[in-house]
N, C-alpha and C. Protein backbone atom coordinates (compact mmCIF):
# COMPACT_ATOMS: atom_id res chain seq x y z
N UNK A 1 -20.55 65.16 -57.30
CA UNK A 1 -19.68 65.97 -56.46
C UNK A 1 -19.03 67.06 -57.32
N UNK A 2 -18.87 68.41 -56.90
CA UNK A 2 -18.65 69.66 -58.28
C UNK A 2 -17.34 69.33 -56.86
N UNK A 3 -16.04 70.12 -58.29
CA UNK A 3 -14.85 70.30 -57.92
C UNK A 3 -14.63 71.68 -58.57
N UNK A 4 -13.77 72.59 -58.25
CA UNK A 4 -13.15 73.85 -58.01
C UNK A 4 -11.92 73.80 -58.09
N UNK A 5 -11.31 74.56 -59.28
CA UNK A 5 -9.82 75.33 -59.39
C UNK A 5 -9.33 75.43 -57.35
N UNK A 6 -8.54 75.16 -56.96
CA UNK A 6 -7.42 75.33 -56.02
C UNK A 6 -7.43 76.67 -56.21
N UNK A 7 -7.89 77.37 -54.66
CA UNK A 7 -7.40 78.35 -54.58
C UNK A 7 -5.98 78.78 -53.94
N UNK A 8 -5.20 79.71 -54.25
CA UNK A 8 -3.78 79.62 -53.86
C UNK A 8 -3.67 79.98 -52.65
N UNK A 9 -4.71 80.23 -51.87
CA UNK A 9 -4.94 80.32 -50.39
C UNK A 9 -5.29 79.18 -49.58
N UNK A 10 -5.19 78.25 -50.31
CA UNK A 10 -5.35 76.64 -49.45
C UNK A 10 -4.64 75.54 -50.19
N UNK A 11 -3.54 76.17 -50.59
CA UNK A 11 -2.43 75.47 -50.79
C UNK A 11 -1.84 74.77 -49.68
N UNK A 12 -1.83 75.20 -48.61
CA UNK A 12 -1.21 74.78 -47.24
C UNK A 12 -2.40 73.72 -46.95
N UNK A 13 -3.54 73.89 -46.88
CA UNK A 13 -4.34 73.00 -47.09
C UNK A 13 -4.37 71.64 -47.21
N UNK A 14 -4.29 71.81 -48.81
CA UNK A 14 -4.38 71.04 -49.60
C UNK A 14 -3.16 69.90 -49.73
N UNK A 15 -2.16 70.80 -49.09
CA UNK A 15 -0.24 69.81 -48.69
C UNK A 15 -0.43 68.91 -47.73
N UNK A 16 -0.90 68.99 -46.53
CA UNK A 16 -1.40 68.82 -45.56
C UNK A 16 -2.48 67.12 -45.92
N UNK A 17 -3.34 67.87 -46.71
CA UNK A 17 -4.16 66.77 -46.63
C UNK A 17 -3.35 65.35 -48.12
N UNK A 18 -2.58 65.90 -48.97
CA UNK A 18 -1.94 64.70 -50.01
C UNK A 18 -1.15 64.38 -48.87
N UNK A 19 -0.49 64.88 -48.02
CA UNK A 19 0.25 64.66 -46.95
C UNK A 19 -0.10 62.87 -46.25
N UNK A 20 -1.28 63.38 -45.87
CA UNK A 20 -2.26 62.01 -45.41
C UNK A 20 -2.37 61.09 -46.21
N UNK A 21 -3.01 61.15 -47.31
CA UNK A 21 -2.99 60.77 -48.36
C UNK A 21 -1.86 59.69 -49.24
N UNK A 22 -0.90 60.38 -48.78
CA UNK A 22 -0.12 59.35 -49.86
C UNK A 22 1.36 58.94 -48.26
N UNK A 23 0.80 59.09 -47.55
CA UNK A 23 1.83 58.58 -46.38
C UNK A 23 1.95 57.35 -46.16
N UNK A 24 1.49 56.14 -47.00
CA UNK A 24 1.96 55.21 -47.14
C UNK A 24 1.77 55.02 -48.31
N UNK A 25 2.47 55.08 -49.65
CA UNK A 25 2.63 54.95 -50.57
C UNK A 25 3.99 54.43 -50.71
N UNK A 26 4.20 53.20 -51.82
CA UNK A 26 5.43 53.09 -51.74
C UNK A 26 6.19 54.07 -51.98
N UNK A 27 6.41 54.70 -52.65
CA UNK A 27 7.05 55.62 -53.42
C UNK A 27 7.98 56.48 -52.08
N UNK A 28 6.95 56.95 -51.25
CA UNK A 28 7.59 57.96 -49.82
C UNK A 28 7.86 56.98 -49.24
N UNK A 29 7.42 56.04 -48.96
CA UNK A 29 7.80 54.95 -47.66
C UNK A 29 9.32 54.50 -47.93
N UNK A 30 9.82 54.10 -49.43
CA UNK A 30 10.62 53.71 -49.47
C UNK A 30 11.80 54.68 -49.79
N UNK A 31 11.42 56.20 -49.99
CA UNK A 31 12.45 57.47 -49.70
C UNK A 31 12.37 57.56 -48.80
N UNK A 32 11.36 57.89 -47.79
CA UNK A 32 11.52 58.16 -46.34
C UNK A 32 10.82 57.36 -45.44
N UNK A 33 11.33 55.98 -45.04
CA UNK A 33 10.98 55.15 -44.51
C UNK A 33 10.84 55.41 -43.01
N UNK A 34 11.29 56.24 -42.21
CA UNK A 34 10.89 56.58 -41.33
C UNK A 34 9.44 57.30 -41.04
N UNK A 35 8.44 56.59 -40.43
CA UNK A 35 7.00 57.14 -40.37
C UNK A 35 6.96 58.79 -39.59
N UNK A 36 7.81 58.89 -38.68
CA UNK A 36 7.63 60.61 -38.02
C UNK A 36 8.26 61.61 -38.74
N UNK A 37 9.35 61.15 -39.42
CA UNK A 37 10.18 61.98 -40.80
C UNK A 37 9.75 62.26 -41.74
N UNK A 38 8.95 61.28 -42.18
CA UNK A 38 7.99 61.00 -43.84
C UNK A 38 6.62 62.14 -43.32
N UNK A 39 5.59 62.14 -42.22
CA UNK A 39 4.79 63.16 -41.58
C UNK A 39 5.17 64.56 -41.49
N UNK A 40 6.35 64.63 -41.11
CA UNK A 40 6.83 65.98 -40.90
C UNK A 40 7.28 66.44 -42.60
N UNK A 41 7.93 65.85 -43.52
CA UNK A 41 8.71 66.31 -44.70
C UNK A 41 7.53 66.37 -45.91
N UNK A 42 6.05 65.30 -45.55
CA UNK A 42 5.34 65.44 -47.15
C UNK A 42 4.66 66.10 -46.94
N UNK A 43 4.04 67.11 -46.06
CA UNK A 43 3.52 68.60 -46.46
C UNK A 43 4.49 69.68 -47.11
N UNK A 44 5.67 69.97 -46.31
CA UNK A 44 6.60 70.73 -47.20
C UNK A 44 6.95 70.10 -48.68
N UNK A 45 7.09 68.37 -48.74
CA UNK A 45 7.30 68.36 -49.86
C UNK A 45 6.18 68.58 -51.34
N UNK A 46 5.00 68.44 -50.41
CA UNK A 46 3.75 68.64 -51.50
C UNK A 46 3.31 70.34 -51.90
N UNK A 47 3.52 70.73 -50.94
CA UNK A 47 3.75 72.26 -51.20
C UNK A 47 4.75 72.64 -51.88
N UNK A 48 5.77 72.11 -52.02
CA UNK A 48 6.59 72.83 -53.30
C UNK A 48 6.53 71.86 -54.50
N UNK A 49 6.08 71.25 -54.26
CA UNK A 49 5.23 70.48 -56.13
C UNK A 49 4.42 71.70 -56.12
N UNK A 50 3.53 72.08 -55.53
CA UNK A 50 2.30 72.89 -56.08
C UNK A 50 2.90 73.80 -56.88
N UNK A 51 3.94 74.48 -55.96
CA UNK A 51 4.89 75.97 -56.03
C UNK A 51 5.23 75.72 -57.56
N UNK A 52 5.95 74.39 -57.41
CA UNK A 52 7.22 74.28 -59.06
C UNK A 52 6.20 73.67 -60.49
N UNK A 53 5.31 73.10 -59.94
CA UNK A 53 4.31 72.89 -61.19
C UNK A 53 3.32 73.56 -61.80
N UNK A 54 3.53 73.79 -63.05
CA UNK A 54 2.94 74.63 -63.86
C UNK A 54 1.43 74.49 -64.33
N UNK A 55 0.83 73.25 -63.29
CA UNK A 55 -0.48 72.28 -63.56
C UNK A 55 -1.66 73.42 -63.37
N UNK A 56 -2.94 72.68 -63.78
CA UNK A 56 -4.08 73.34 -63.17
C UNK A 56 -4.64 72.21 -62.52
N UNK A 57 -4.83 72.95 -60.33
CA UNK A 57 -5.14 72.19 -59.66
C UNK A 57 -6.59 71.99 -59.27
N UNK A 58 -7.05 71.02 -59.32
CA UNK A 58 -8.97 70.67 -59.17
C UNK A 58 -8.74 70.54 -57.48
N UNK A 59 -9.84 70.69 -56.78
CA UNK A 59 -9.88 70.19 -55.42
C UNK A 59 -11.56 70.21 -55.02
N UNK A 60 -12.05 70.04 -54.06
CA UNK A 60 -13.23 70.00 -53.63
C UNK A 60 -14.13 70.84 -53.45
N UNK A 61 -15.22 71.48 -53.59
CA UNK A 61 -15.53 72.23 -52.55
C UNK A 61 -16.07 72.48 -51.47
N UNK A 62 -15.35 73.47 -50.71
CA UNK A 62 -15.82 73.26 -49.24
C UNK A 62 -14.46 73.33 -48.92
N UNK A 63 -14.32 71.90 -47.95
CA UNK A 63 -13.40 71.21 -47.16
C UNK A 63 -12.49 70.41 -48.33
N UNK A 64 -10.94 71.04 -48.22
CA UNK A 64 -10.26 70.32 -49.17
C UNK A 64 -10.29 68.81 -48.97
N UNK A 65 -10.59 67.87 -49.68
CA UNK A 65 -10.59 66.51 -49.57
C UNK A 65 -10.15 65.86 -50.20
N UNK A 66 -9.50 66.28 -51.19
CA UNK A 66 -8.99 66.00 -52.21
C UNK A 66 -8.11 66.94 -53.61
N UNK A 67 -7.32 66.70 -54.39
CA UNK A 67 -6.80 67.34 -54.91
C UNK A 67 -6.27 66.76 -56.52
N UNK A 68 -5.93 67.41 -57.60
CA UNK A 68 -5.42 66.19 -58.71
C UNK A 68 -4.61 67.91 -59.67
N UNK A 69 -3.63 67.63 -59.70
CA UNK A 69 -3.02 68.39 -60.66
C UNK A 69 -2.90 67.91 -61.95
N UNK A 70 -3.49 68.54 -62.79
CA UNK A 70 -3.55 68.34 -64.43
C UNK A 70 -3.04 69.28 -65.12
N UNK A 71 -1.76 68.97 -66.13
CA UNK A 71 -0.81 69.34 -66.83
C UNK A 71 -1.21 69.55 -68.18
N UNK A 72 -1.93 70.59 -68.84
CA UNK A 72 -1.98 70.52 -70.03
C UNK A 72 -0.72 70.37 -71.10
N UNK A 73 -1.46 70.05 -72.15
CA UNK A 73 0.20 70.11 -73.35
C UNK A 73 0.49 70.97 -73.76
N UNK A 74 2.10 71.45 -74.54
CA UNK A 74 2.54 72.73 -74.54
C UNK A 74 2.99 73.46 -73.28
N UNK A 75 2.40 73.22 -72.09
CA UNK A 75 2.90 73.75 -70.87
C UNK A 75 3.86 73.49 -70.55
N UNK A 76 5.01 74.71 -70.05
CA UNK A 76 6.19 74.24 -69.23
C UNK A 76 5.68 73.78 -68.24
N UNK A 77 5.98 72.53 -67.49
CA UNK A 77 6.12 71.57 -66.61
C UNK A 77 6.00 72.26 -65.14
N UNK A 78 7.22 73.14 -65.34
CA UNK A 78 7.98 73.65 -64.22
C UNK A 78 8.42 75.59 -64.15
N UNK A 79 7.94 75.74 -62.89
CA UNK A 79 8.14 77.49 -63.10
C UNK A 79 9.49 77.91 -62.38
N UNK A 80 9.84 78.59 -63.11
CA UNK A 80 11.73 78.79 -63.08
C UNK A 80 11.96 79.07 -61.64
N UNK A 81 11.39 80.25 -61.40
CA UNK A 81 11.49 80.61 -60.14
C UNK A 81 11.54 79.88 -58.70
N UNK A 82 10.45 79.17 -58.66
CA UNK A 82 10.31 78.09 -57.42
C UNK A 82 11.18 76.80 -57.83
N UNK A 83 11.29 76.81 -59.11
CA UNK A 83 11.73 75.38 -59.28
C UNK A 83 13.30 75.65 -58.56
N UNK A 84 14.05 77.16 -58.96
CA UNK A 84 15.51 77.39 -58.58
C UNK A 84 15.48 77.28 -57.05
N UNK A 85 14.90 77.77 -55.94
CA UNK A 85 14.33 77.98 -54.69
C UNK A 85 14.11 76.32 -54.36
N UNK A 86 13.56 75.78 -54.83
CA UNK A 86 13.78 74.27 -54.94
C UNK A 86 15.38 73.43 -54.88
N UNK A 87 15.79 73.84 -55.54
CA UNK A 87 17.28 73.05 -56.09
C UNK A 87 18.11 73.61 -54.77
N UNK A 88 17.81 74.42 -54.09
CA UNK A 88 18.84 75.10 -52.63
C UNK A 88 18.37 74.14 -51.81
N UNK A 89 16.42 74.06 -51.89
CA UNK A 89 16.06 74.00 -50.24
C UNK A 89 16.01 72.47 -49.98
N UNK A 90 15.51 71.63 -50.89
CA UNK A 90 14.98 70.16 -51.30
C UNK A 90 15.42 69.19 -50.43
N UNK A 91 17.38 69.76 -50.92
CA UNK A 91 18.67 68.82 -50.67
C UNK A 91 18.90 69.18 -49.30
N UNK A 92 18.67 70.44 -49.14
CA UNK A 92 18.75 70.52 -47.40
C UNK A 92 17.66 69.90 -46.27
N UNK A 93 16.24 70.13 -47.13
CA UNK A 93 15.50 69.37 -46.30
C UNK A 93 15.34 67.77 -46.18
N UNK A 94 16.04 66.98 -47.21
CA UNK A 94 15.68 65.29 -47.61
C UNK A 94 17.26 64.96 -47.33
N UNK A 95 18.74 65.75 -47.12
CA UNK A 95 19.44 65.05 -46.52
C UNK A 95 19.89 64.01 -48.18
N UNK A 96 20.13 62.62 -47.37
CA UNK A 96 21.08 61.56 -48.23
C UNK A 96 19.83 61.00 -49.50
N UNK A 97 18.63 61.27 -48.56
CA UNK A 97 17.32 61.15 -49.43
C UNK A 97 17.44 61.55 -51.10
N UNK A 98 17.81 62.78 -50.81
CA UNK A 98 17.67 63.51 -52.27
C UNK A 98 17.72 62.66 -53.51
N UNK A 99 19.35 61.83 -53.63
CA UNK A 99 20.15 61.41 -54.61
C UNK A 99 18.78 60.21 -55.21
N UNK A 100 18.15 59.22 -54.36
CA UNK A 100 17.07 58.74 -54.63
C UNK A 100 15.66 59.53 -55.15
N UNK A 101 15.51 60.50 -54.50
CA UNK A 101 14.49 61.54 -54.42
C UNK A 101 14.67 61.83 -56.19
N UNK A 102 15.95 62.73 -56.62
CA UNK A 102 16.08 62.73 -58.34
C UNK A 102 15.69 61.81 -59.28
N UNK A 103 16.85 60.68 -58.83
CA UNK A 103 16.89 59.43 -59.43
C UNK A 103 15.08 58.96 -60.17
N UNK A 104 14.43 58.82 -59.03
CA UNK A 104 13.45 58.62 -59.28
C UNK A 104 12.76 59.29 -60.25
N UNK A 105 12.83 60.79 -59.71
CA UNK A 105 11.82 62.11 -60.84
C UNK A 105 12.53 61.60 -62.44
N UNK A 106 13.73 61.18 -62.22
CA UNK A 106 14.19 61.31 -63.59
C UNK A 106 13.41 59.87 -64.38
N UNK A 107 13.47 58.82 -63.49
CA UNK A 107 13.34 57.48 -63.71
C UNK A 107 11.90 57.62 -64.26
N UNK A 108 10.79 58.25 -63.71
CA UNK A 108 9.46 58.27 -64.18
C UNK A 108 8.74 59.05 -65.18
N UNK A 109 9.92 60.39 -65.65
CA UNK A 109 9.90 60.51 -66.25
C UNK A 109 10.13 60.56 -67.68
N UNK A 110 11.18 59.85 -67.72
CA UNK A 110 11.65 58.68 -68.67
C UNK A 110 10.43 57.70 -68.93
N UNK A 111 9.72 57.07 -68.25
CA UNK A 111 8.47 56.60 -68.49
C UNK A 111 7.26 57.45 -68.87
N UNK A 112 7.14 58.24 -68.63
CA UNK A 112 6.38 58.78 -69.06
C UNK A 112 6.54 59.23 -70.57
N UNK A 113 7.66 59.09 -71.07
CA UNK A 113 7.92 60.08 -72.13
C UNK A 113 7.58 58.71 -73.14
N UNK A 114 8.33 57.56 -72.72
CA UNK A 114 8.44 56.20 -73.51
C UNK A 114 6.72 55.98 -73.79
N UNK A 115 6.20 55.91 -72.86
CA UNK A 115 4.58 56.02 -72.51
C UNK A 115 3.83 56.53 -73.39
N UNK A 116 4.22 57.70 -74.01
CA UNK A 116 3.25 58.50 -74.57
C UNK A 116 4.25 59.68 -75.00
N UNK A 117 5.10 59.45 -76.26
CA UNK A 117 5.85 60.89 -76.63
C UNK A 117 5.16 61.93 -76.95
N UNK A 118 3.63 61.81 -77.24
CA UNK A 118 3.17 62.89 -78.20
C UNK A 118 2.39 63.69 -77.39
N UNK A 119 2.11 64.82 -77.74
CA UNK A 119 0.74 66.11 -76.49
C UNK A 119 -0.06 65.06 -75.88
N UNK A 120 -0.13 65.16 -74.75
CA UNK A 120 -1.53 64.57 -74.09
C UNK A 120 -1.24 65.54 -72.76
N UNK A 121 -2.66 65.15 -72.16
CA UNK A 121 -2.87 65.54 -70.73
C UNK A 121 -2.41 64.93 -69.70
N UNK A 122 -1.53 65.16 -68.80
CA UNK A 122 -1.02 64.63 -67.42
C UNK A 122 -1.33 64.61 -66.66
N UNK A 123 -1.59 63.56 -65.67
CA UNK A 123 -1.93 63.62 -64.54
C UNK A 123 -1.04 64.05 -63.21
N UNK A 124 -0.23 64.54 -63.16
CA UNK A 124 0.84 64.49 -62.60
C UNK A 124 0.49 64.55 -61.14
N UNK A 125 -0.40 64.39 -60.38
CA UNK A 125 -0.81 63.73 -59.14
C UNK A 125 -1.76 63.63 -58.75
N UNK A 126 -2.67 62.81 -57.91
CA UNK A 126 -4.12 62.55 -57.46
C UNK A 126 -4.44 62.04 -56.02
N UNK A 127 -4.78 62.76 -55.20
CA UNK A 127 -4.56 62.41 -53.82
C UNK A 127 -6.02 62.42 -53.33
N UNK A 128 -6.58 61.70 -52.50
CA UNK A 128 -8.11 61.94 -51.57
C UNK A 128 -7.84 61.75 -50.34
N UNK A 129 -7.84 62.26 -49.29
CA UNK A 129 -7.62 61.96 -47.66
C UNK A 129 -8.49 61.08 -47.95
N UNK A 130 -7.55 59.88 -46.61
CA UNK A 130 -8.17 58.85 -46.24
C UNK A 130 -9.56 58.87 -45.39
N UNK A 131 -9.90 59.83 -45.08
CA UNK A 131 -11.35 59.82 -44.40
C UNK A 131 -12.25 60.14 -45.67
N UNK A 132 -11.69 60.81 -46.85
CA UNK A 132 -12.95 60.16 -48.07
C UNK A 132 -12.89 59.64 -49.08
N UNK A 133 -12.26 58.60 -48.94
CA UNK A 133 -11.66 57.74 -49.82
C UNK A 133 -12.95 56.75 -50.11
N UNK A 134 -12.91 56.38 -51.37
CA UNK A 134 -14.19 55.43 -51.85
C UNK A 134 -16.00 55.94 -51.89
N UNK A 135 -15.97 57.29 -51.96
CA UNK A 135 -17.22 58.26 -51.97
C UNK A 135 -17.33 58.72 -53.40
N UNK A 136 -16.16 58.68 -54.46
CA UNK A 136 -16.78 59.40 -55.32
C UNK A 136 -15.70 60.70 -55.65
N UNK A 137 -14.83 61.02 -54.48
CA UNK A 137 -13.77 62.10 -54.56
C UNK A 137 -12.49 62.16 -55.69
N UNK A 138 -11.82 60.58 -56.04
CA UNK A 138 -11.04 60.85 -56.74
C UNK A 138 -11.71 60.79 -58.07
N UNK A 139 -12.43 60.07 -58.49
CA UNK A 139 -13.21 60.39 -59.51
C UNK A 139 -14.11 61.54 -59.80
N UNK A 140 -14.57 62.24 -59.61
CA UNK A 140 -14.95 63.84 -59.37
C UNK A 140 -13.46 64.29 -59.68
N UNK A 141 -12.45 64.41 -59.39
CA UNK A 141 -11.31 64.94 -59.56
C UNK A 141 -10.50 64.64 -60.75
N UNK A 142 -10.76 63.91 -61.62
CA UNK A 142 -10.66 63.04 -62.71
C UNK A 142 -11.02 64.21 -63.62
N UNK A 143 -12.07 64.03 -63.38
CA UNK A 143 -13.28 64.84 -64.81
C UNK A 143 -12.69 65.84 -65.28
N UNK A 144 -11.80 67.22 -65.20
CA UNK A 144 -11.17 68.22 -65.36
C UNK A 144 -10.51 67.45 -66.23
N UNK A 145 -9.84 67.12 -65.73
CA UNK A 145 -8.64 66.69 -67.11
C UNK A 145 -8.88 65.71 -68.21
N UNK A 146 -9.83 64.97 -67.58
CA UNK A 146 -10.64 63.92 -68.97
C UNK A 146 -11.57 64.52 -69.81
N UNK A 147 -11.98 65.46 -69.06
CA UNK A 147 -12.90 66.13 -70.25
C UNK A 147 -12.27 67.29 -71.21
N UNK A 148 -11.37 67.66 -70.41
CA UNK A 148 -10.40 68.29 -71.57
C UNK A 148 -9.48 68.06 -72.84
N UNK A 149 -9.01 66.73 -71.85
CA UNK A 149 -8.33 65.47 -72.88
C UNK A 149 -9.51 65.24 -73.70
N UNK A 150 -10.17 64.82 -73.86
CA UNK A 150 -11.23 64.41 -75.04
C UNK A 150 -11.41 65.60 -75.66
N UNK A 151 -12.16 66.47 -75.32
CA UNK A 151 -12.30 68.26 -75.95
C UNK A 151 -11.15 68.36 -77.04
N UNK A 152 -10.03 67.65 -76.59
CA UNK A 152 -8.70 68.09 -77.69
C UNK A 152 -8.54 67.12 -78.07
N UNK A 153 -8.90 66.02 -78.67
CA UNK A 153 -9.16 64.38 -78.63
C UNK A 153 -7.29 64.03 -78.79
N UNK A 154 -7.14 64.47 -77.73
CA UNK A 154 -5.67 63.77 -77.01
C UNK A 154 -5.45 62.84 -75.34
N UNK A 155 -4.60 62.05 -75.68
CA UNK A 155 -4.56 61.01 -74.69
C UNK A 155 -4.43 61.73 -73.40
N UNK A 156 -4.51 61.35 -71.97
CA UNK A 156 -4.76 61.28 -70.87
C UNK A 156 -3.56 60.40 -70.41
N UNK A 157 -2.86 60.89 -69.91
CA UNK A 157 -1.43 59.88 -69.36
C UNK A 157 -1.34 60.30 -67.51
N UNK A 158 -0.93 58.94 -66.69
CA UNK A 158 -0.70 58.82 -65.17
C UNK A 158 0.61 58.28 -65.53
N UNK A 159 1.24 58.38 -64.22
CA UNK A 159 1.95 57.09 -63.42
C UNK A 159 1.42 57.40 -61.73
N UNK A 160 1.82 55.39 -61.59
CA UNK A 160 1.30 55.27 -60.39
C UNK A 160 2.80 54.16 -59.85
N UNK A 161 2.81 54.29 -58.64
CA UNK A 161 3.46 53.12 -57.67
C UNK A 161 2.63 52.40 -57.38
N UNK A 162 1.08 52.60 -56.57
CA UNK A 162 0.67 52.05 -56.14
C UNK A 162 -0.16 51.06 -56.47
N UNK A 163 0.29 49.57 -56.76
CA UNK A 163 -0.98 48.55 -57.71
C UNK A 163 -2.31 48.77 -57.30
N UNK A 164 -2.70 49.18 -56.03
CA UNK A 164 -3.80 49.04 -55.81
C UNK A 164 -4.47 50.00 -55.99
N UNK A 165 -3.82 50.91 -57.32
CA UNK A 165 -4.72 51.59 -57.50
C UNK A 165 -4.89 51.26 -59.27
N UNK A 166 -4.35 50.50 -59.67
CA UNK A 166 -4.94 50.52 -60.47
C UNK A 166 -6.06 50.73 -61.46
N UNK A 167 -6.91 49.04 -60.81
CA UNK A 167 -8.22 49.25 -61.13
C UNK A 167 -8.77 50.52 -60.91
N UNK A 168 -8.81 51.53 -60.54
CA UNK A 168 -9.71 52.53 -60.21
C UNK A 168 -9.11 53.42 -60.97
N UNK A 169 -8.15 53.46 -61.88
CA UNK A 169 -7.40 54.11 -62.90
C UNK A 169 -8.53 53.35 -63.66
N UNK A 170 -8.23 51.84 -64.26
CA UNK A 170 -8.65 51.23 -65.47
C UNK A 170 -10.35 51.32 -65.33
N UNK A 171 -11.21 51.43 -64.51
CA UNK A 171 -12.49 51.96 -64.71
C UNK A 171 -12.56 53.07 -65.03
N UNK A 172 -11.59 53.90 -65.43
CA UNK A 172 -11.51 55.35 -65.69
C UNK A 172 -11.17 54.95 -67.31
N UNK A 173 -10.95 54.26 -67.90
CA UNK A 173 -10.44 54.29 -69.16
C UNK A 173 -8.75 54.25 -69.23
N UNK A 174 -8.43 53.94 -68.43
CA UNK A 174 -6.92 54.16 -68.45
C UNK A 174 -6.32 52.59 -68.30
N UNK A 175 -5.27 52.45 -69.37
CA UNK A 175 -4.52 50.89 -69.82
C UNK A 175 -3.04 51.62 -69.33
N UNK A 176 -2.95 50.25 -69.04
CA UNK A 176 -1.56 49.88 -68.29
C UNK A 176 -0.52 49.90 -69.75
N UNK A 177 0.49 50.66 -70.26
CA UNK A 177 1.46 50.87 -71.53
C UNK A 177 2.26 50.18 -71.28
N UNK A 178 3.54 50.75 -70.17
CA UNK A 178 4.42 50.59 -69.63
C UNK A 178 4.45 50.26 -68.12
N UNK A 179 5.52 49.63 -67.78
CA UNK A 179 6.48 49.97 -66.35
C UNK A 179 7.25 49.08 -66.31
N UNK A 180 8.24 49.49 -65.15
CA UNK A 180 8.96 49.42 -64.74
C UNK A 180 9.40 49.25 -63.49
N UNK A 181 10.76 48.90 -62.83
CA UNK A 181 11.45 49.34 -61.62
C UNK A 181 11.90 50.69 -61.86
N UNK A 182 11.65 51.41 -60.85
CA UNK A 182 12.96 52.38 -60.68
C UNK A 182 14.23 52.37 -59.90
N UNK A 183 14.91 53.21 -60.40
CA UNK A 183 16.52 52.67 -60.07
C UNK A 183 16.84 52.96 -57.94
N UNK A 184 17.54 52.30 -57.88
CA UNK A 184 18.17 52.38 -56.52
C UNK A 184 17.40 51.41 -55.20
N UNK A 185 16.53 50.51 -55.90
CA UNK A 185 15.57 49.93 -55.47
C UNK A 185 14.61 50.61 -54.75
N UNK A 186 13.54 51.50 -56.12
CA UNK A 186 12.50 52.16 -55.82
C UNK A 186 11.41 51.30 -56.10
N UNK A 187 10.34 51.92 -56.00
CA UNK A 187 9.07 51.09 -56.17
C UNK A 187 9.15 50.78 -57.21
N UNK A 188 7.87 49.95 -58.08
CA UNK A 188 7.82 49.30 -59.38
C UNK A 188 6.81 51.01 -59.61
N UNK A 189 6.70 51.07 -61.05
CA UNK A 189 6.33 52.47 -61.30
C UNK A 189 5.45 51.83 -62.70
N UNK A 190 3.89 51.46 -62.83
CA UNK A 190 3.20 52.06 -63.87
C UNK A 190 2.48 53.22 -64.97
N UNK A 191 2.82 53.23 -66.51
CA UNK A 191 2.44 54.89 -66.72
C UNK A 191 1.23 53.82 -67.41
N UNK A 192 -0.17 54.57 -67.61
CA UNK A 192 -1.33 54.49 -68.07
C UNK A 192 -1.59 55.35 -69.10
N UNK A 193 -2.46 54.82 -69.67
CA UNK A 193 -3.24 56.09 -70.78
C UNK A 193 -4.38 56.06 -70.90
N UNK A 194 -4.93 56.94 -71.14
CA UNK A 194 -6.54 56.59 -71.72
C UNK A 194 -6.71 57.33 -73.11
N UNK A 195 -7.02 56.33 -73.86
CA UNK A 195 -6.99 56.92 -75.53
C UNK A 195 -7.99 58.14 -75.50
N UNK A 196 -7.48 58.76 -76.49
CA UNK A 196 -9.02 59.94 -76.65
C UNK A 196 -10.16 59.22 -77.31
């Protein structure tokens, strides 16, 4: 399956479909436990990850079906601009949500750092709509950043909420380091690596 740079014209897309994608994940379920609230808020909220992250995004081609933002090292994280446009709109759109909503970003990334202090490649998200899930999509979406990570023979770092995804991390080369709870009674949160 060949994957393609995200074009910034199916960004809306591409929100839409992690939208699906991760709508039952602990992680949203237990910020926005309401199922018609959580539908309506994780396209806007996946669209301004795209906006505020400084990643390079893989997706499908064709029909977006999938998506995986990969963070090289040395990269700022975060682009000033959207990220400020962020800090107004976030708290207005998530309500009492937010204070958990931080908590968390801060909580995992604190793991991540414990995880792996030194340059590596990030995964910083990996989504496949559920209509092609188990074909071959999130793995195809993988390859960008693993083959780069090796190219620079530096580690490959995730976190995940979801156990059941493990295994399909660890057939990828990726070991379980760390985890944790996160605070406020968030999900349990694993960071992975895969050595170079």
């Amino acid at each position: 399956m060949d994957v393609v740079r995200l074009d910034d014209s199916r960004l809306d897309e591409a929100s839409a479909m992690l939208a699906r994608a991760f709508h039952d994940d602990p992680a949203w379920v237990w910020l926005i436990p309401d199922d018609e609230r959580r539908q309506r808020l994780l396209p806007w909220l996946f669209r301004v990850g795209f906006d505020v992250t400084a990643a390079d995004v893989w997706t499908t081609v064709g029909v977006v079906r999938g998506a995986a933002r990969w963070l090289p090292p040395g990269r700022p994280p975060m682009r000033v601009g959207p990220t400020l446009k962020a800090l107004v709109t976030t708290p207005l759109k998530l309500g009492p949500a937010v204070a958990p909503f931080l908590a968390y970003g801060r909580s995992v990334e604190a793991l991540r750092a414990q995880a792996m202090p030194d340059p590596h490649w990030y995964l910083a998200g990996i989504g496949v709509d559920p209509s092609a899930q188990r074909r071959g999509v999130g793995a195809a979406l993988l390859q960008p950043g693993l083959t780069a990570a090796a190219r620079a023979a530096l580690p490959a770092v995730l976190l995940t909420n979801n156990e059941a995804n493990l295994p399909f991390y660890e057939r990828h080369g990726f070991e379980i380091v760390r985890e944790d709870n996160t605070p406020k009674g968030g999900p349990h949160a694993w960071a992975m690596v895969k050595p170079p």
